[in-house]
N, C-alpha and C. Protein backbone atom coordinates (compact mmCIF):
# COMPACT_ATOMS: atom_id res chain seq x y z
N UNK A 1 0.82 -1.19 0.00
CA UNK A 1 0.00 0.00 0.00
C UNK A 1 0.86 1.25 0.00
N UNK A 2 2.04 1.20 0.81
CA UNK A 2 3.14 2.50 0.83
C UNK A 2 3.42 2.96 -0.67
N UNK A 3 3.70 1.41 -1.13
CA UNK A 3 4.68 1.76 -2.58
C UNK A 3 3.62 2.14 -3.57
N UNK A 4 2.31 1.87 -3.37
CA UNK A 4 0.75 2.67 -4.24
C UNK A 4 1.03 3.71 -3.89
N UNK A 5 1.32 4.32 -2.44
CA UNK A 5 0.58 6.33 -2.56
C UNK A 5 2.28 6.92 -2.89
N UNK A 6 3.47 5.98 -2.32
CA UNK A 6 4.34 6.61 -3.57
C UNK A 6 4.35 7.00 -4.76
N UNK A 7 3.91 5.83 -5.31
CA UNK A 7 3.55 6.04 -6.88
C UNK A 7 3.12 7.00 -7.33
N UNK A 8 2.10 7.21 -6.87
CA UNK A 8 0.52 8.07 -7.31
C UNK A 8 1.20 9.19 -6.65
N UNK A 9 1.24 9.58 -5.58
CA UNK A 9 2.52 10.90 -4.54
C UNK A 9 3.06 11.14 -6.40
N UNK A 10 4.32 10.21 -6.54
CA UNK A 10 5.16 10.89 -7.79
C UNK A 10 4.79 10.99 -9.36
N UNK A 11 4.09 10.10 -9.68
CA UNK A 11 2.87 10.68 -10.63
C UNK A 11 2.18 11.71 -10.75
N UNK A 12 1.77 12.07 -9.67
CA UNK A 12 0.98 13.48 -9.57
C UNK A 12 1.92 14.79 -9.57
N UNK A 13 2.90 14.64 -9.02
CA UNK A 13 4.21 15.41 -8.85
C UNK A 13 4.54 15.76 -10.11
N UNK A 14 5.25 14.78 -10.83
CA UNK A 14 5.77 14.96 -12.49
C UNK A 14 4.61 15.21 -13.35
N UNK A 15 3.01 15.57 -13.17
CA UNK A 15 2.11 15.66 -14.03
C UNK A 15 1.52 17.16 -14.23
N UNK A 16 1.74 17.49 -12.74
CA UNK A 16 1.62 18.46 -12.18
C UNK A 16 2.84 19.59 -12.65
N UNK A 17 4.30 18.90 -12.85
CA UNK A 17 5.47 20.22 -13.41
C UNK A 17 5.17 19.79 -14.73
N UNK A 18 4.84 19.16 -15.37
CA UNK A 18 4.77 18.83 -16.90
C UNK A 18 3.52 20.06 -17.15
N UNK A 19 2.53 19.84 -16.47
CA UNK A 19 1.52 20.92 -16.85
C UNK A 19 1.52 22.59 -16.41
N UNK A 20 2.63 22.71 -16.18
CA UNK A 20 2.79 23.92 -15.28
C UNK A 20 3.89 24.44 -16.84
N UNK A 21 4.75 23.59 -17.20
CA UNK A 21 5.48 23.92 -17.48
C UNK A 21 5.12 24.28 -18.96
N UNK A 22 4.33 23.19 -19.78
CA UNK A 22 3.77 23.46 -20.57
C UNK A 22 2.57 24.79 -20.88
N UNK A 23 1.82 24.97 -19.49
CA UNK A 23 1.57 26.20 -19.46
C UNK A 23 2.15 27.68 -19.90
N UNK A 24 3.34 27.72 -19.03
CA UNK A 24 4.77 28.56 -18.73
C UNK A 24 5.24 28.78 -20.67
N UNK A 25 4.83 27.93 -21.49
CA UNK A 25 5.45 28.00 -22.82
C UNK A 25 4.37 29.19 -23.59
N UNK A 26 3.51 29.26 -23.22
CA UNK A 26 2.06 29.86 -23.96
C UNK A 26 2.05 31.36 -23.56
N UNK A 27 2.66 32.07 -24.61
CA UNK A 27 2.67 33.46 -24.05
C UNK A 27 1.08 33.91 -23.80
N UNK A 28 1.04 34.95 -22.90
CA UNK A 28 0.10 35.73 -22.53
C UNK A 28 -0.68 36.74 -23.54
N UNK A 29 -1.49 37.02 -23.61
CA UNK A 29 -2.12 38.07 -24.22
C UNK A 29 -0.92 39.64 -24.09
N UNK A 30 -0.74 39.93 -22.53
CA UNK A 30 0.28 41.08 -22.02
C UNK A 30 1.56 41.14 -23.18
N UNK A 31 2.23 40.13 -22.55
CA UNK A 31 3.22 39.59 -23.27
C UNK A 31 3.32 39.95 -25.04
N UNK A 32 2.29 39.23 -25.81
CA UNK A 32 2.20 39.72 -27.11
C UNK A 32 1.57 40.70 -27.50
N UNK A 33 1.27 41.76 -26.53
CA UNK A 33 0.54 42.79 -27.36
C UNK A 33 2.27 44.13 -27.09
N UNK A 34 2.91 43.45 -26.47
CA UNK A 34 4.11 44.21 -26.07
C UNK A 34 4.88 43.92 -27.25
N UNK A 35 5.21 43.07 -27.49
CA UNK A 35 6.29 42.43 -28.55
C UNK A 35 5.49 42.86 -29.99
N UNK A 36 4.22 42.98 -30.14
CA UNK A 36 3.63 43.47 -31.32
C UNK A 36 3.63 44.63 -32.04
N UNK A 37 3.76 45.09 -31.11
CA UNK A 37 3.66 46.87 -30.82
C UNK A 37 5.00 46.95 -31.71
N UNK A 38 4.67 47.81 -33.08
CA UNK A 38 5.81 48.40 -33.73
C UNK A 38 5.36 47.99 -35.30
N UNK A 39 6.48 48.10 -36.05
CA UNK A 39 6.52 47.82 -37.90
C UNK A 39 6.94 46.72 -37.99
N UNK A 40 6.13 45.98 -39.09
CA UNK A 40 6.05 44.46 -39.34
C UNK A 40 6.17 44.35 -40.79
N UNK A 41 7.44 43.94 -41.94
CA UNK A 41 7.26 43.85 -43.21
C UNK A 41 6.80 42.75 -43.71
N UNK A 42 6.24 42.49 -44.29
CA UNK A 42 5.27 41.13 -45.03
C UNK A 42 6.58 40.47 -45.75
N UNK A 43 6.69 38.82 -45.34
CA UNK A 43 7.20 38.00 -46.42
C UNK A 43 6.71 37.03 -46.38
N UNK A 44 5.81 36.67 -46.37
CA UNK A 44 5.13 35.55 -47.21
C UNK A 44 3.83 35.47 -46.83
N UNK A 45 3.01 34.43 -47.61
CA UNK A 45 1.72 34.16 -47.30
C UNK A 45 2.43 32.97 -48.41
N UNK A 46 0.88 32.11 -47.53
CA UNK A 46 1.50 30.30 -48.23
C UNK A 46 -0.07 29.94 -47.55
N UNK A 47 -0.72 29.01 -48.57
CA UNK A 47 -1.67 28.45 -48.60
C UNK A 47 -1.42 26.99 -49.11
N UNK A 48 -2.16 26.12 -47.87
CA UNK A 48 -2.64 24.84 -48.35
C UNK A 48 -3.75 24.36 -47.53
N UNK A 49 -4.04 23.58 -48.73
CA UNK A 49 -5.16 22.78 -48.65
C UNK A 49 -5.26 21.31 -49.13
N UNK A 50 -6.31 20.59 -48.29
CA UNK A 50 -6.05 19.11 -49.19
C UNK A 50 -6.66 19.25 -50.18
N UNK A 51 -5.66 18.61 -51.55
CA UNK A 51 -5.86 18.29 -52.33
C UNK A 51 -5.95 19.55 -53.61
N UNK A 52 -5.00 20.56 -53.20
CA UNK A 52 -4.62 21.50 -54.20
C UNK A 52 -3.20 21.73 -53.53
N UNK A 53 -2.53 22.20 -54.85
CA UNK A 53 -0.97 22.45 -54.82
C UNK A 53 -1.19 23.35 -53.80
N UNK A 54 0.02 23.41 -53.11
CA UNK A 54 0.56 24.57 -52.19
C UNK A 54 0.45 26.06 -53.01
N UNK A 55 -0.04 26.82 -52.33
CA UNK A 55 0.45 28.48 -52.84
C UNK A 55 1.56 28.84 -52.27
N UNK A 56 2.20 30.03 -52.99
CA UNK A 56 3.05 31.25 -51.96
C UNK A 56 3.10 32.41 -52.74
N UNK A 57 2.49 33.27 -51.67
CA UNK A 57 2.46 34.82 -52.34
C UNK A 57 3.82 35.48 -51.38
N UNK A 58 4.77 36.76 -52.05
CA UNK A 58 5.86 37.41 -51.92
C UNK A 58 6.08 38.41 -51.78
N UNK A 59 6.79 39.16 -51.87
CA UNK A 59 6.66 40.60 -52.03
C UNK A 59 7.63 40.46 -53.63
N UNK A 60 8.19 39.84 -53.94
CA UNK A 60 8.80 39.42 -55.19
C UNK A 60 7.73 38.98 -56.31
N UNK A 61 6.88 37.93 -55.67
CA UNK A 61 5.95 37.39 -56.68
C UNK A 61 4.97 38.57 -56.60
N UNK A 62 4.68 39.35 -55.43
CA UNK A 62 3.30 40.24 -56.31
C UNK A 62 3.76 41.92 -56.62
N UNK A 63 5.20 41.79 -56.33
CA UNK A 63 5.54 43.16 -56.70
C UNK A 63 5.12 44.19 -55.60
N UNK A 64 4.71 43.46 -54.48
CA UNK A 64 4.26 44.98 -53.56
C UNK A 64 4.58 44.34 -52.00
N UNK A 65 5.46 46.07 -51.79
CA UNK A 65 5.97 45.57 -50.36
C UNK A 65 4.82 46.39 -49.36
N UNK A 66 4.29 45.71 -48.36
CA UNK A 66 4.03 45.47 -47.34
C UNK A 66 4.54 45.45 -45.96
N UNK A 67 3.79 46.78 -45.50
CA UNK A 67 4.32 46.89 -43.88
C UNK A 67 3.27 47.40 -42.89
N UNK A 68 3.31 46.15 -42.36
CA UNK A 68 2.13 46.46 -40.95
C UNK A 68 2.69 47.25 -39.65
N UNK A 69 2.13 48.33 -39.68
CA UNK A 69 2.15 49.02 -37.99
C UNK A 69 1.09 48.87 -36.98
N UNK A 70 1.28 48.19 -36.03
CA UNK A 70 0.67 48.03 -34.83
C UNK A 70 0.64 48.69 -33.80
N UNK A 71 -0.04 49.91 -33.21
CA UNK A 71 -0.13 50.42 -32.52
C UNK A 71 -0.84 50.13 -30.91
N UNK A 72 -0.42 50.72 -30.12
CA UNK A 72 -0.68 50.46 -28.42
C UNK A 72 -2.20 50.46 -28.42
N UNK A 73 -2.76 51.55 -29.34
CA UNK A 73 -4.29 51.47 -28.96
C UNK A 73 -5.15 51.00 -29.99
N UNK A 74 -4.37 49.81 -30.28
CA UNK A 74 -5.53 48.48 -30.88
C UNK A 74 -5.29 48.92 -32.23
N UNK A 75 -4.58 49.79 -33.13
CA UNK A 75 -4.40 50.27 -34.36
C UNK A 75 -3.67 49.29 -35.08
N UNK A 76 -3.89 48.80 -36.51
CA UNK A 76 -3.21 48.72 -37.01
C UNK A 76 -3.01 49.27 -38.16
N UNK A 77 -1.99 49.81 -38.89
CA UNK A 77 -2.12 50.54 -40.17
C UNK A 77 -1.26 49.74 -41.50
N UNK A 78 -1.73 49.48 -42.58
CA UNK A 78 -1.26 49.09 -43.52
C UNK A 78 -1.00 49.78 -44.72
N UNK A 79 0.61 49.70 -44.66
CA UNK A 79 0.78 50.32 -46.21
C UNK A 79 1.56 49.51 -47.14
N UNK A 80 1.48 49.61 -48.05
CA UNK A 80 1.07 48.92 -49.41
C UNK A 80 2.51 49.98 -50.34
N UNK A 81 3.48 49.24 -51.08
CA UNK A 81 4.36 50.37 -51.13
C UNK A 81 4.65 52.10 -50.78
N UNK A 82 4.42 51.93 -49.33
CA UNK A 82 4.60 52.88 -48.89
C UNK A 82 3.46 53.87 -48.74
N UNK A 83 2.68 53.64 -49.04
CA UNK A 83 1.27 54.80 -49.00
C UNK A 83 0.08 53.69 -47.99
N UNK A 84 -0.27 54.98 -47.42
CA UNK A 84 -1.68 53.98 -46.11
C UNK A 84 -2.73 53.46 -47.11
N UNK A 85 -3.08 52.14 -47.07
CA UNK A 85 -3.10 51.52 -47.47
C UNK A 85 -5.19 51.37 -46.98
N UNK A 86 -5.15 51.61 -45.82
CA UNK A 86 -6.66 51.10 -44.62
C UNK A 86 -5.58 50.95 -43.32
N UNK A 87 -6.53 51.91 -42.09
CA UNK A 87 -6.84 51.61 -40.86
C UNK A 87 -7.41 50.70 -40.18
N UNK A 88 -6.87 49.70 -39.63
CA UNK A 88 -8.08 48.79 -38.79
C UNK A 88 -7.74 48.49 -37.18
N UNK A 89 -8.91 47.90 -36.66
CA UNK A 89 -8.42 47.71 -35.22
C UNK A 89 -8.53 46.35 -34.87
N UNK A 90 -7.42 45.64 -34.53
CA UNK A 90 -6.96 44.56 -34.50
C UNK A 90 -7.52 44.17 -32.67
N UNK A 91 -7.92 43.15 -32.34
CA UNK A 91 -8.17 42.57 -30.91
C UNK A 91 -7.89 41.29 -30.69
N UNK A 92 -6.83 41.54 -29.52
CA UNK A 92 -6.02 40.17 -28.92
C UNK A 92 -7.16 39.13 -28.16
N UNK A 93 -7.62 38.24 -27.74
CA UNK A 93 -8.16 37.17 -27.26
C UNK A 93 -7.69 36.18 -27.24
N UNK A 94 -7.95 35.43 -25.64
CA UNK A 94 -7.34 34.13 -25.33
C UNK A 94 -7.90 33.53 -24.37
N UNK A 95 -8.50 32.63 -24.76
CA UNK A 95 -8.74 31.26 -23.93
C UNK A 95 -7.83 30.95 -22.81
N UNK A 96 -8.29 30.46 -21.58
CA UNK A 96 -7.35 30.09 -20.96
C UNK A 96 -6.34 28.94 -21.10
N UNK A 97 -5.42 28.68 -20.90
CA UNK A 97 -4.34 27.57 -21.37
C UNK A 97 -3.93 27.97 -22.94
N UNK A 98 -4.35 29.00 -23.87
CA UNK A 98 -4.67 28.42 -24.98
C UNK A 98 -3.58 29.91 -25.73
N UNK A 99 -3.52 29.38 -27.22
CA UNK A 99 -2.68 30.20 -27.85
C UNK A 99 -3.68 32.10 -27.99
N UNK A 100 -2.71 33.05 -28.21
CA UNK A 100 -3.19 33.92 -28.25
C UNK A 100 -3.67 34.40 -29.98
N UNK A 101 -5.09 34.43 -30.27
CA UNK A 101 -5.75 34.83 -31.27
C UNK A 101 -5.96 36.48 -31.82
N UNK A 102 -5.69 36.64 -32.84
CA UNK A 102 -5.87 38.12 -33.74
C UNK A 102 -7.34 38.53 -34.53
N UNK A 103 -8.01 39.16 -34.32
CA UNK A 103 -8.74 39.58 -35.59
C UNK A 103 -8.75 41.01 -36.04
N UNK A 104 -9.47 41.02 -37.06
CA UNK A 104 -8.79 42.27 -37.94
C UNK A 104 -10.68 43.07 -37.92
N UNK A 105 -10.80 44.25 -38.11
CA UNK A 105 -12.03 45.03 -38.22
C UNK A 105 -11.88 46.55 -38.91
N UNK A 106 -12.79 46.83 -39.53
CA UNK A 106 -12.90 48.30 -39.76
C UNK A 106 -13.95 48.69 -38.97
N UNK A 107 -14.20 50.43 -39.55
CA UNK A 107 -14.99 50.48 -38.52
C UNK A 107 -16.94 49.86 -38.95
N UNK A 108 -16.91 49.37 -39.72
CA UNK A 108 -18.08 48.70 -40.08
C UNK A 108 -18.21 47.55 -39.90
N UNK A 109 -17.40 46.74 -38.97
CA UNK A 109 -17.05 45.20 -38.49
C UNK A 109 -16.71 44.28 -39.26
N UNK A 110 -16.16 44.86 -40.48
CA UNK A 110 -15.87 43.88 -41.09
C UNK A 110 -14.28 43.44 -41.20
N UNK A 111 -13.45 42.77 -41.74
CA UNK A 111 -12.24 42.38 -41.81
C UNK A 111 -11.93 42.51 -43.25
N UNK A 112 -12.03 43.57 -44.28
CA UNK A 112 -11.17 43.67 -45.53
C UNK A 112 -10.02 43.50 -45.94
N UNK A 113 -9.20 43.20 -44.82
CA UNK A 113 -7.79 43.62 -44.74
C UNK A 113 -7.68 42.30 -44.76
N UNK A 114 -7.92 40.96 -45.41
CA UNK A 114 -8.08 39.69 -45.16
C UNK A 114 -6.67 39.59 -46.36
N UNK A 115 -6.72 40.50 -47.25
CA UNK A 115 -5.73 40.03 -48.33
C UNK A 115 -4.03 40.32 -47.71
N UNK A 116 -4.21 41.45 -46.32
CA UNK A 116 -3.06 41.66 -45.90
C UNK A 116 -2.61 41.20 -44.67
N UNK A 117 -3.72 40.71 -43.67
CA UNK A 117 -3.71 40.61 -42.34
C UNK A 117 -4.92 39.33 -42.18
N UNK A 118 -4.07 38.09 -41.87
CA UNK A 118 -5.51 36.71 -41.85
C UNK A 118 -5.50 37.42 -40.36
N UNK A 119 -6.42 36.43 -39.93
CA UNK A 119 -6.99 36.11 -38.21
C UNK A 119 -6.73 34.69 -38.49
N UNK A 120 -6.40 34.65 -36.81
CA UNK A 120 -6.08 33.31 -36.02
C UNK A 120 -5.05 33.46 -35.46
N UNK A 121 -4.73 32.07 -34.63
CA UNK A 121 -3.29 31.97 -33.70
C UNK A 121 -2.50 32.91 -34.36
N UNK A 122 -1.68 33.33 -33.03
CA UNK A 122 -0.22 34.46 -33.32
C UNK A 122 0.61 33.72 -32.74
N UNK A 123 1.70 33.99 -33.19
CA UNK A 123 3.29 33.83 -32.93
C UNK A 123 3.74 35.24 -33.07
N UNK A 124 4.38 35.34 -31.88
CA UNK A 124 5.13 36.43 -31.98
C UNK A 124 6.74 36.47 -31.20
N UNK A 125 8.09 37.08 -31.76
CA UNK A 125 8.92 36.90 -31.03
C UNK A 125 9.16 38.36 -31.02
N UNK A 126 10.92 38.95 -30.76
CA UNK A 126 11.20 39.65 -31.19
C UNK A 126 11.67 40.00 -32.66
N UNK A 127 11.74 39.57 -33.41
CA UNK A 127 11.52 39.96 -34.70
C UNK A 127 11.27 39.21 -36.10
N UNK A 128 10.12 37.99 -35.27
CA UNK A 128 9.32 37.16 -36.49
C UNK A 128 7.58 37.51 -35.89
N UNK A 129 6.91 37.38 -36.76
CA UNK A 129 5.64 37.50 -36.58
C UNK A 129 4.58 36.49 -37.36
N UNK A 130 4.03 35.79 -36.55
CA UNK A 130 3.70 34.29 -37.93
C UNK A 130 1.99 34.77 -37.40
N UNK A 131 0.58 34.69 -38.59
CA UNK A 131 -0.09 34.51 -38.45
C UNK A 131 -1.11 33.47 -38.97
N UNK A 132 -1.18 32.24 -38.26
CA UNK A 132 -1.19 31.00 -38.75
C UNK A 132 -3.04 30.72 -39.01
N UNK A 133 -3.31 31.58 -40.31
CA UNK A 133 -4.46 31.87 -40.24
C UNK A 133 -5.73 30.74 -41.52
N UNK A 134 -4.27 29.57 -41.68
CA UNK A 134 -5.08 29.02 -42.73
C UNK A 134 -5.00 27.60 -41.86
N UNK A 135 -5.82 27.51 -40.46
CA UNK A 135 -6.35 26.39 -40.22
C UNK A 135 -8.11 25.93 -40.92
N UNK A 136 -8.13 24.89 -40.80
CA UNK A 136 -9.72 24.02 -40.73
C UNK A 136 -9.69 24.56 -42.84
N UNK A 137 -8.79 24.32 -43.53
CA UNK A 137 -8.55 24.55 -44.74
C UNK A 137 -9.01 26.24 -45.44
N UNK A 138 -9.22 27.11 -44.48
CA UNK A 138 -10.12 28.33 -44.45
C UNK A 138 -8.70 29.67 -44.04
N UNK A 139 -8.26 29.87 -44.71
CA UNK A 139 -7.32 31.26 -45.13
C UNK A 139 -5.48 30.67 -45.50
N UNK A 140 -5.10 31.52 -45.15
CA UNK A 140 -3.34 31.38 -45.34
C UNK A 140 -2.71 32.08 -44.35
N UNK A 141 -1.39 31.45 -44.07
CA UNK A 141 -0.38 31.55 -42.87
C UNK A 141 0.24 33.00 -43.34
N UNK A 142 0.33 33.68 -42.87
CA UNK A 142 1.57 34.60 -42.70
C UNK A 142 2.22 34.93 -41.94
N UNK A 143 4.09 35.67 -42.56
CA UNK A 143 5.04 35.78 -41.90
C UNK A 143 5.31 37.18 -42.09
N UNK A 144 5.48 37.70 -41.16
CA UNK A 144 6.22 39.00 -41.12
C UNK A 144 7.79 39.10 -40.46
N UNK A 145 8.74 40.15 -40.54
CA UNK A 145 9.77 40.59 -39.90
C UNK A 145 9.69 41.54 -39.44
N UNK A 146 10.73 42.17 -38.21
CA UNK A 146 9.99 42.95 -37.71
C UNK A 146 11.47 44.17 -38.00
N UNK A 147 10.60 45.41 -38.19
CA UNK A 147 11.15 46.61 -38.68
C UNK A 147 12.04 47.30 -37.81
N UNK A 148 13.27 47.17 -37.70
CA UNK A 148 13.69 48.01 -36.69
C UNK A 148 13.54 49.58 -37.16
N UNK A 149 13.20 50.11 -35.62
CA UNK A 149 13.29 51.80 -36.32
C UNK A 149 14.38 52.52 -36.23
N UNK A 150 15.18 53.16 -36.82
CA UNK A 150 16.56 54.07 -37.27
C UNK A 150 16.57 54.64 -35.65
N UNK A 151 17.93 54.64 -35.43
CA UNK A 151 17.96 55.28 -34.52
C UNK A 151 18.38 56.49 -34.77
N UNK A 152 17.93 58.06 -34.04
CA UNK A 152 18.11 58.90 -34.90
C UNK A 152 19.35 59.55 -34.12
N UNK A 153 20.46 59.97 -34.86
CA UNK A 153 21.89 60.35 -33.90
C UNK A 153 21.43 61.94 -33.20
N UNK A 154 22.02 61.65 -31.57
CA UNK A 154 22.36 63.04 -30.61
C UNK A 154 22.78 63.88 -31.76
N UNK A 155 22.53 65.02 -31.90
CA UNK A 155 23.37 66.60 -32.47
C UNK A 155 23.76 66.77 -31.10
N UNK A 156 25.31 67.51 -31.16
CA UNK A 156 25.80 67.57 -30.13
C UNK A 156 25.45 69.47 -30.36
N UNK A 157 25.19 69.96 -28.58
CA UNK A 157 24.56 70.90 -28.69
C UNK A 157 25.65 72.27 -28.35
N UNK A 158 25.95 72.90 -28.71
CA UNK A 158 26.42 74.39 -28.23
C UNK A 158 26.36 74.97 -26.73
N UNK A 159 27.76 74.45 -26.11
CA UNK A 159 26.83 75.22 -24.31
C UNK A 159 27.13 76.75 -24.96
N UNK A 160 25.90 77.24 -23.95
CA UNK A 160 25.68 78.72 -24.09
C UNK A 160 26.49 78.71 -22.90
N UNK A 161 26.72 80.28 -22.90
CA UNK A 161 28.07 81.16 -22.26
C UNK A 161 27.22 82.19 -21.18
């Protein structure tokens, strides 16, 4: 009987850091709306489905570069070689235990921005951005990089006399 509630004692033990830990891997909503925050250039979109060839759209294959800005207050702005492109407001949501989800809106609730910005699970690091938006055979994955901004140099200043 000892060597049963041992068992079960260390079973529960190792099931218990396995699920903690696996938890511990699943960033937070906090977490990715921090790391999001900034300029994101588009390289790829890739579609599959069963039973059609793979896609991949580029900034090579369609001739147009792409850069998402994400702003602190739910903004995101898209431009399209360089000119604004559409405003939308993007909202983080998450299940508990569960990966953190994106969707895209204007202000008429809709999601137009579907050709530049899918919805679904996010990945986010410091400077990859994956939006893995072609589950249940219904959109395409995209990847972004993330933009560093110029740092702009001190002018060194004149002391006054």
């Amino acid at each position: 009987m000892k060597i049963l509630f041992a068992f079960l004692f260390l079973f529960g033990t190792l099931l218990s850091k396995q699920t903690a830990s696996a938890q511990e891997n699943i960033p937070n909503r906090t977490e990715t709306l921090k790391l999001l925050n900034g300029s994101w250039e588009w390289l790829e979109t890739s579609f599959v489905s069963r039973g059609v060839a793979p896609s991949q759209k580029t900034p090579e294959t369609t001739g147009r570069k792409v850069v998402v800005t994400f702003k602190p207050d739910n903004q995101a702005l898209v431009f399209v070689q360089g000119k604004l492109s559409g405003t939308f407001t993007y909202k983080l949501s998450q299940q508990p235990n569960d990966y953190v989800l994106i969707s895209f809106s204007d202000a008429m609730g809709n999601n137009p921005a579907k050709e530049f910005l899918e919805e679904g699970p996010l990945t986010v690091s410091a400077t990859e951005l994956y939006i893995a938006g072609g589950y249940n055979d219904a959109g395409s994955n995209q990847k972004f990089r993330k933009i560093e901004t110029e740092k702009i140099p001190k002018t060194k200043r004149k002391k006054r006399k």
